[in-house]
PDB file of N, CA and C in Angstrom:
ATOM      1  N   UNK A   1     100.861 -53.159 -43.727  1.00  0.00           N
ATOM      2  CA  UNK A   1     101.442 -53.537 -42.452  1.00  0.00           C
ATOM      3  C   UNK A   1     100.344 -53.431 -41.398  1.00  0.00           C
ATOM      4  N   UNK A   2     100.596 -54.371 -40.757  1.00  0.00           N
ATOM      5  CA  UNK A   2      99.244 -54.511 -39.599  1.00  0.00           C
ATOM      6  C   UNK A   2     100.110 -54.148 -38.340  1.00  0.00           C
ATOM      7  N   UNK A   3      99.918 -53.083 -37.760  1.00  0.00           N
ATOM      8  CA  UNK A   3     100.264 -52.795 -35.724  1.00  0.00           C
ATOM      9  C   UNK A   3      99.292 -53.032 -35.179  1.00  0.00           C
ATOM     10  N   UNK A   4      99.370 -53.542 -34.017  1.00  0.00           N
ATOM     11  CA  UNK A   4      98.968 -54.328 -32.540  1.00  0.00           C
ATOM     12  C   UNK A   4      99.651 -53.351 -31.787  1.00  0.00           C
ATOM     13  N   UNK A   5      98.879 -52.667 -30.751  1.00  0.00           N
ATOM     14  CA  UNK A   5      98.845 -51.960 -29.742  1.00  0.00           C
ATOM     15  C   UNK A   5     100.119 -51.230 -29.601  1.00  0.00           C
ATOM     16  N   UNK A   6     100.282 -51.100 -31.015  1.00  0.00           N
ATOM     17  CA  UNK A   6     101.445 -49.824 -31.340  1.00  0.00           C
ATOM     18  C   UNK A   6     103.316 -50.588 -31.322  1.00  0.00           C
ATOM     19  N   UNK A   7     103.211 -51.595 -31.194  1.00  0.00           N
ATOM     20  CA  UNK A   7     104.431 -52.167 -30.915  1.00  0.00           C
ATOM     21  C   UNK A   7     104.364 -53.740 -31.846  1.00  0.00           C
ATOM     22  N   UNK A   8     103.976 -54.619 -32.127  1.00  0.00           N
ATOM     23  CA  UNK A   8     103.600 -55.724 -32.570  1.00  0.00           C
ATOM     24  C   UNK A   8     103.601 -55.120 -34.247  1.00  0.00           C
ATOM     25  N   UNK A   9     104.769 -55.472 -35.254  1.00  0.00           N
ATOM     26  CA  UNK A   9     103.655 -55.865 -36.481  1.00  0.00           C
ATOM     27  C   UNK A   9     104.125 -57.013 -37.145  1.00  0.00           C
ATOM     28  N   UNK A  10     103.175 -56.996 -38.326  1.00  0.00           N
ATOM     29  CA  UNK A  10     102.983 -58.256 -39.099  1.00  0.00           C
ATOM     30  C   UNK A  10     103.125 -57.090 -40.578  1.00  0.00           C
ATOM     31  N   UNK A  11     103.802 -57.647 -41.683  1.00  0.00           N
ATOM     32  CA  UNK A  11     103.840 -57.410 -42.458  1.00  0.00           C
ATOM     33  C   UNK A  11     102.723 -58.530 -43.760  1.00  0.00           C
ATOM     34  N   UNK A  12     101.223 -57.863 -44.268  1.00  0.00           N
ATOM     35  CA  UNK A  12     100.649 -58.996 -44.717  1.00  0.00           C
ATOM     36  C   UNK A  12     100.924 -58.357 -46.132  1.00  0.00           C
ATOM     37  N   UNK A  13     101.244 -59.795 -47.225  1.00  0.00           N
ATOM     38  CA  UNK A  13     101.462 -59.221 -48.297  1.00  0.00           C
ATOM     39  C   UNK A  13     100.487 -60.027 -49.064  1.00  0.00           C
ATOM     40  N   UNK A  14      99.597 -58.785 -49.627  1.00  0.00           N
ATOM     41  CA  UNK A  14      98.320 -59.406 -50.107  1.00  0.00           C
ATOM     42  C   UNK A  14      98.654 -59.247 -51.985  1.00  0.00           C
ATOM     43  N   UNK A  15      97.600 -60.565 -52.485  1.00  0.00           N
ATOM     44  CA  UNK A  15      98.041 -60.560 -53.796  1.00  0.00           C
ATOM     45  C   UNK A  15      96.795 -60.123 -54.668  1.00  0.00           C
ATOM     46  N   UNK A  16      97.217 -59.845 -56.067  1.00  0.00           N
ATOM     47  CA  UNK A  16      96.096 -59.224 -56.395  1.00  0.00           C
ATOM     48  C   UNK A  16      94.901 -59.774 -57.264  1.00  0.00           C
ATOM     49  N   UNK A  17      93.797 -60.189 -55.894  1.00  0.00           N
ATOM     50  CA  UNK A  17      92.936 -60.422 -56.277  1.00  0.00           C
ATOM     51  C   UNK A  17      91.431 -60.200 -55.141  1.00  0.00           C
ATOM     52  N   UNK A  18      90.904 -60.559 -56.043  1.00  0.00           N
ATOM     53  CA  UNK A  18      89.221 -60.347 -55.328  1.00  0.00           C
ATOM     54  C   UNK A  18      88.781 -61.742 -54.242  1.00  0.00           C
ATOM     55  N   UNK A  19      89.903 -62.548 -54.203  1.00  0.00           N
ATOM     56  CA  UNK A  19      89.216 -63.936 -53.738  1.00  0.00           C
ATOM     57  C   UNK A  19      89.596 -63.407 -51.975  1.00  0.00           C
ATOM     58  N   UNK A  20      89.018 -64.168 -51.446  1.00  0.00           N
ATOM     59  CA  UNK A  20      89.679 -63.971 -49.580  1.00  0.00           C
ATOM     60  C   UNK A  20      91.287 -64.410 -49.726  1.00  0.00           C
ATOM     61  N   UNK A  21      91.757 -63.608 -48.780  1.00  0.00           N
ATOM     62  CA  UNK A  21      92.902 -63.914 -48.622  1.00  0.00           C
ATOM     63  C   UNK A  21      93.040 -64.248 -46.845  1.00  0.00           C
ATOM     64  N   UNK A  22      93.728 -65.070 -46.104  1.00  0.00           N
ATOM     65  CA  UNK A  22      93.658 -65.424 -44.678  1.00  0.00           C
ATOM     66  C   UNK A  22      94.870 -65.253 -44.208  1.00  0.00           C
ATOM     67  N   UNK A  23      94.832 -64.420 -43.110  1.00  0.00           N
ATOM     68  CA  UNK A  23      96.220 -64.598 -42.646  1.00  0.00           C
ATOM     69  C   UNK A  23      96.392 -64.527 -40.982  1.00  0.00           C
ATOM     70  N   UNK A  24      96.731 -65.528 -40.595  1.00  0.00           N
ATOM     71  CA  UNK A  24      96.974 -66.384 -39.112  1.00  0.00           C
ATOM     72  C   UNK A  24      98.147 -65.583 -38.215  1.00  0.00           C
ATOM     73  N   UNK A  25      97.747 -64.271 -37.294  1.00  0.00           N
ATOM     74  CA  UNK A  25      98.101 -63.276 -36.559  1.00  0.00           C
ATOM     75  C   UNK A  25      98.333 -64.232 -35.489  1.00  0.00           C
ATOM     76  N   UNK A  26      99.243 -64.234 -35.298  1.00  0.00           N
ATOM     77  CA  UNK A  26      99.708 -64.967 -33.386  1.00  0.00           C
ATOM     78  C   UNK A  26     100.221 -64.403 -32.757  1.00  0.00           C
ATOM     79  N   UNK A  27      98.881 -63.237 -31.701  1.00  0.00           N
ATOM     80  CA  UNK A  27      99.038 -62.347 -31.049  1.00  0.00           C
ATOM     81  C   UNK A  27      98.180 -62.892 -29.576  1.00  0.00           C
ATOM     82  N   UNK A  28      99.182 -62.743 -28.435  1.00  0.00           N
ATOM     83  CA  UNK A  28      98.479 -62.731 -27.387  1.00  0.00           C
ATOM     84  C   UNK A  28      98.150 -62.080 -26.047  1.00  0.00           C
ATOM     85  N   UNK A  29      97.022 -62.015 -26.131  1.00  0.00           N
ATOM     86  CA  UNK A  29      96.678 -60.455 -25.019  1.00  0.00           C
ATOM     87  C   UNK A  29      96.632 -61.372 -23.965  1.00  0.00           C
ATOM     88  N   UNK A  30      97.760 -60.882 -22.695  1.00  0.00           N
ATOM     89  CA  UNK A  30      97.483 -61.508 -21.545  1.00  0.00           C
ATOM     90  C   UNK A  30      96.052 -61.092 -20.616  1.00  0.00           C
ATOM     91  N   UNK A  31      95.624 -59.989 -21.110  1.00  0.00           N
ATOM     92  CA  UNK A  31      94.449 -59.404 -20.219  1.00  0.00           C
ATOM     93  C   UNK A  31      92.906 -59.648 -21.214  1.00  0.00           C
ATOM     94  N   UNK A  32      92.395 -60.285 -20.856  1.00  0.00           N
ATOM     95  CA  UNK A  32      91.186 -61.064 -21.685  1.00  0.00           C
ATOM     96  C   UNK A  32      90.285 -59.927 -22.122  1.00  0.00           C
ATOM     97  N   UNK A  33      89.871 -58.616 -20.870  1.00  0.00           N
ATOM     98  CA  UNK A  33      89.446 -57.724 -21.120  1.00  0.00           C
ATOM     99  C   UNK A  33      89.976 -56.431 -21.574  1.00  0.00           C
ATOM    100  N   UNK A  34      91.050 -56.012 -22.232  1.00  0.00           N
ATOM    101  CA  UNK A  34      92.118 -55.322 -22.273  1.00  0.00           C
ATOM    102  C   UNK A  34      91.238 -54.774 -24.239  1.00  0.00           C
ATOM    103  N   UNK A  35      91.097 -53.814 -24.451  1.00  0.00           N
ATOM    104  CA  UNK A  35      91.312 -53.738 -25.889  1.00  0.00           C
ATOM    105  C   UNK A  35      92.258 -53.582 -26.619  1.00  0.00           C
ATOM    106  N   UNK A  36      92.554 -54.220 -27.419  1.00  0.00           N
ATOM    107  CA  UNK A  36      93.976 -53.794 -28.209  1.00  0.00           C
ATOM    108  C   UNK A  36      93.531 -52.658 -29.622  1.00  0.00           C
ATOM    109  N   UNK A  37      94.678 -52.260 -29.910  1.00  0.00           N
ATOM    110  CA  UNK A  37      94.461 -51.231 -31.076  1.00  0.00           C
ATOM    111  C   UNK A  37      94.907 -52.046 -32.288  1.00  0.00           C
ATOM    112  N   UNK A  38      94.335 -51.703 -33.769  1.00  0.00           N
ATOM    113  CA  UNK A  38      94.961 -52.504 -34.752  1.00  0.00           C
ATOM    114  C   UNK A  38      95.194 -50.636 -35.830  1.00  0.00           C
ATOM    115  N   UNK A  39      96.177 -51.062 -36.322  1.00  0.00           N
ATOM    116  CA  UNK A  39      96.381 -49.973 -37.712  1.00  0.00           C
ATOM    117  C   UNK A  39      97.129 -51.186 -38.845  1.00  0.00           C
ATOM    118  N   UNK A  40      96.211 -49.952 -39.647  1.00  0.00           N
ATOM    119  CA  UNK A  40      96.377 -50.852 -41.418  1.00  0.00           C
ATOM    120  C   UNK A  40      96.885 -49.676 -41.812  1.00  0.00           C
ATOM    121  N   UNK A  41      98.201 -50.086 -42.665  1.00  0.00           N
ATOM    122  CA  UNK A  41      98.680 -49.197 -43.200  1.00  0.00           C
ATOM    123  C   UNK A  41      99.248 -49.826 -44.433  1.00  0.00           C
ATOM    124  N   UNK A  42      99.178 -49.506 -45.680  1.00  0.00           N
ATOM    125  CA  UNK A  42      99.137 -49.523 -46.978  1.00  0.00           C
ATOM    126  C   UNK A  42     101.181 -48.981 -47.201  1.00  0.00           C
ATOM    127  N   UNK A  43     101.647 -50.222 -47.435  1.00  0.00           N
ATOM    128  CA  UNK A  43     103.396 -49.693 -47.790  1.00  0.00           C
ATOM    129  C   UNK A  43     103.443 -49.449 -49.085  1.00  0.00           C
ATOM    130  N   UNK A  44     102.996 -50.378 -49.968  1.00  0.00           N
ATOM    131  CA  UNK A  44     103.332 -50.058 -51.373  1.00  0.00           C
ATOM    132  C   UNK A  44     101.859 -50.490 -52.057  1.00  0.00           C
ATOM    133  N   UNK A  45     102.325 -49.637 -53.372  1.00  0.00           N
ATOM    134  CA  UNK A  45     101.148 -50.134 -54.780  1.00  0.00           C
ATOM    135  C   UNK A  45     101.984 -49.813 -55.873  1.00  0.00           C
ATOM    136  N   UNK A  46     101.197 -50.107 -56.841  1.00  0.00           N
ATOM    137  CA  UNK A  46     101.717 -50.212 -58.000  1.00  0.00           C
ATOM    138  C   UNK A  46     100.176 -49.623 -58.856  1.00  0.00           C
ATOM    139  N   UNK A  47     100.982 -48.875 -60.130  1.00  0.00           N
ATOM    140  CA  UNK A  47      99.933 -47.955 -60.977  1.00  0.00           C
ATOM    141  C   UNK A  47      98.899 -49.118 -61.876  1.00  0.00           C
ATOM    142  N   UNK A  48      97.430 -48.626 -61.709  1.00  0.00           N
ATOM    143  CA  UNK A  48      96.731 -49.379 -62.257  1.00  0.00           C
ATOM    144  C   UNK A  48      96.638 -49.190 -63.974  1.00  0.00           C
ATOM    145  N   UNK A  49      96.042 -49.402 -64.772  1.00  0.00           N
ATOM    146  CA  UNK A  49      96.041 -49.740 -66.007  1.00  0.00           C
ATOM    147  C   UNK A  49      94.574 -48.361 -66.461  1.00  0.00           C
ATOM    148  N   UNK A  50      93.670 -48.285 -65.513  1.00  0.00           N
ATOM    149  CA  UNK A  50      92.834 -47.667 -66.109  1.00  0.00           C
ATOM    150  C   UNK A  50      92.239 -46.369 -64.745  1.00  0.00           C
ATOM    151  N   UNK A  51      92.652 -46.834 -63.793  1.00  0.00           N
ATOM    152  CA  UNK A  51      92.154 -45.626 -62.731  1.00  0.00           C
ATOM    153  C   UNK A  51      93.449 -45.083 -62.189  1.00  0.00           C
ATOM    154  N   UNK A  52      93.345 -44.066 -61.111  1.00  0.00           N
ATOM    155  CA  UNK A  52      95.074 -43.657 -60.768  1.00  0.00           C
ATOM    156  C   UNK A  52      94.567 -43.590 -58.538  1.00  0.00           C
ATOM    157  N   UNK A  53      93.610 -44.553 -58.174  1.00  0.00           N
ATOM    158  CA  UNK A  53      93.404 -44.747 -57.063  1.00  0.00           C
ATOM    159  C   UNK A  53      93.624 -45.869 -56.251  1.00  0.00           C
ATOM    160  N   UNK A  54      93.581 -46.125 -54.996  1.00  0.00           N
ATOM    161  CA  UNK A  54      94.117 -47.569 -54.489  1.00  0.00           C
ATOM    162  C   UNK A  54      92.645 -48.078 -53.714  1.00  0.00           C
ATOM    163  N   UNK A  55      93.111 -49.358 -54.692  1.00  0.00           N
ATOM    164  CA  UNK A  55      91.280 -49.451 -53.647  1.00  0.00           C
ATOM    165  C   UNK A  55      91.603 -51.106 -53.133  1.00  0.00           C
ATOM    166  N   UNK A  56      90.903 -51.072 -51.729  1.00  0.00           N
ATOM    167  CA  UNK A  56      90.756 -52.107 -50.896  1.00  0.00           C
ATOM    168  C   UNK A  56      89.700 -52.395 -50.561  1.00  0.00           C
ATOM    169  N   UNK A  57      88.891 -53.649 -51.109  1.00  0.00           N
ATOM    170  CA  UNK A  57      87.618 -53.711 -50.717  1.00  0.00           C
ATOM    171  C   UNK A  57      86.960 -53.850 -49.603  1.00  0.00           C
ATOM    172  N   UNK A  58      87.501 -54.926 -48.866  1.00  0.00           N
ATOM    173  CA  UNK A  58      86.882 -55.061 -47.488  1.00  0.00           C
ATOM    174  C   UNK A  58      88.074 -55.500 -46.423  1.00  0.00           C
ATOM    175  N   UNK A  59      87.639 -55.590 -44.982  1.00  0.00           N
ATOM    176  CA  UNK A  59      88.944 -56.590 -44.110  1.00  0.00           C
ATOM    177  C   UNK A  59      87.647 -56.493 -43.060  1.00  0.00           C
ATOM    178  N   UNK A  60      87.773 -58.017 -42.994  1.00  0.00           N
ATOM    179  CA  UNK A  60      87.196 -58.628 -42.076  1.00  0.00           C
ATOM    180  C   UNK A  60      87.921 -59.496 -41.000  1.00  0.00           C
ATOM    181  N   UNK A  61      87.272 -59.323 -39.963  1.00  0.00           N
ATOM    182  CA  UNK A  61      88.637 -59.500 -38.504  1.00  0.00           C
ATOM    183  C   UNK A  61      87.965 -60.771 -37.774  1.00  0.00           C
ATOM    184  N   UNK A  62      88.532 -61.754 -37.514  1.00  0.00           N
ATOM    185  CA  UNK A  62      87.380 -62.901 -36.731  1.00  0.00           C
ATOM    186  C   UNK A  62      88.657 -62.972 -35.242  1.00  0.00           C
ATOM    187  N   UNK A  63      87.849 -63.400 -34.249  1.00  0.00           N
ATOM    188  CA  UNK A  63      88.941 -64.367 -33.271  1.00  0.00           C
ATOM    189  C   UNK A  63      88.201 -65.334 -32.519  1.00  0.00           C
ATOM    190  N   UNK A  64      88.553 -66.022 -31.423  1.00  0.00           N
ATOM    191  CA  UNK A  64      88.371 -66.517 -30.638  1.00  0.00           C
ATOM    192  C   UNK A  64      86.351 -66.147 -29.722  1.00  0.00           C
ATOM    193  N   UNK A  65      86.126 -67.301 -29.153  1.00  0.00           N
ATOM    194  CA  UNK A  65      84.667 -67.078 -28.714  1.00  0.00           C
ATOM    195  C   UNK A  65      84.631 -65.943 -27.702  1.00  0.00           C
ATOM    196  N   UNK A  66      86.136 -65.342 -27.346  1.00  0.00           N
ATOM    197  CA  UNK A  66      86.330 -64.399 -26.246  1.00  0.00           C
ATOM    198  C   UNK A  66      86.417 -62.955 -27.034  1.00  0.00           C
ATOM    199  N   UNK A  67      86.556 -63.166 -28.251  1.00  0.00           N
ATOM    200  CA  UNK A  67      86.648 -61.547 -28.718  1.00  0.00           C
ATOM    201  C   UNK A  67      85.537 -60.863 -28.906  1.00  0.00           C
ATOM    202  N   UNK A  68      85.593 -59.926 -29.060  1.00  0.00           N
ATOM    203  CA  UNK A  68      84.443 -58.903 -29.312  1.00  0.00           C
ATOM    204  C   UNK A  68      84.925 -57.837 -30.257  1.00  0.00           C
ATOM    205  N   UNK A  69      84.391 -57.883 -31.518  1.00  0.00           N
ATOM    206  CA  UNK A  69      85.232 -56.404 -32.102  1.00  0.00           C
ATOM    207  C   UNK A  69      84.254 -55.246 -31.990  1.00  0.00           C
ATOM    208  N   UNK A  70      84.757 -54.167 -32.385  1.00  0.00           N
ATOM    209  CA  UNK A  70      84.040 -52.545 -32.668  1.00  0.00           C
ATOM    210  C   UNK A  70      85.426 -51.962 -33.116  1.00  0.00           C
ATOM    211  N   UNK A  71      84.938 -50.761 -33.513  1.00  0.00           N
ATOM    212  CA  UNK A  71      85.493 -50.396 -33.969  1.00  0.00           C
ATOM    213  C   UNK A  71      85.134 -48.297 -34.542  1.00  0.00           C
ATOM    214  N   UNK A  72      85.910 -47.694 -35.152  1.00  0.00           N
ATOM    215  CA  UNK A  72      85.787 -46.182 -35.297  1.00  0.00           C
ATOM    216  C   UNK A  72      86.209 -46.017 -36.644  1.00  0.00           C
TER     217      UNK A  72
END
């Protein structure tokens, strides 16, 4: 589950694989300079076959020529 500035979510349901997966957030910040907050939070998994951990390889965030990311 993806939250936006604590109030906004999107439920992304990713499938299982290694290829990119894209998913089209239609979120809009009325304040251009405003940062918003994002949380990733992991609802479900299912038991793997040979390890007993959850692994997510990467998430990469793009927007508009006005965004700027960083991040903690």
């Amino acid at each position: 589950k993806l939250t936006i500035d604590g109030s906004k979510e999107y439920v992304l349901e990713l499938e299982d694989t290694k290829d990119l997966q894209l998913f089209d957030i239609n979120y809009k910040n009325d304040n251009i300079t405003k940062k918003i907050n994002m949380k990733f939070e992991i609802l479900e998994v299912y038991p793997g076959e040979k390890y007993d951990d959850t692994c997510l390889t990467s998430i990469y965030l793009s927007g508009g020529s006005n965004v700027q990311w960083g991040g903690r």
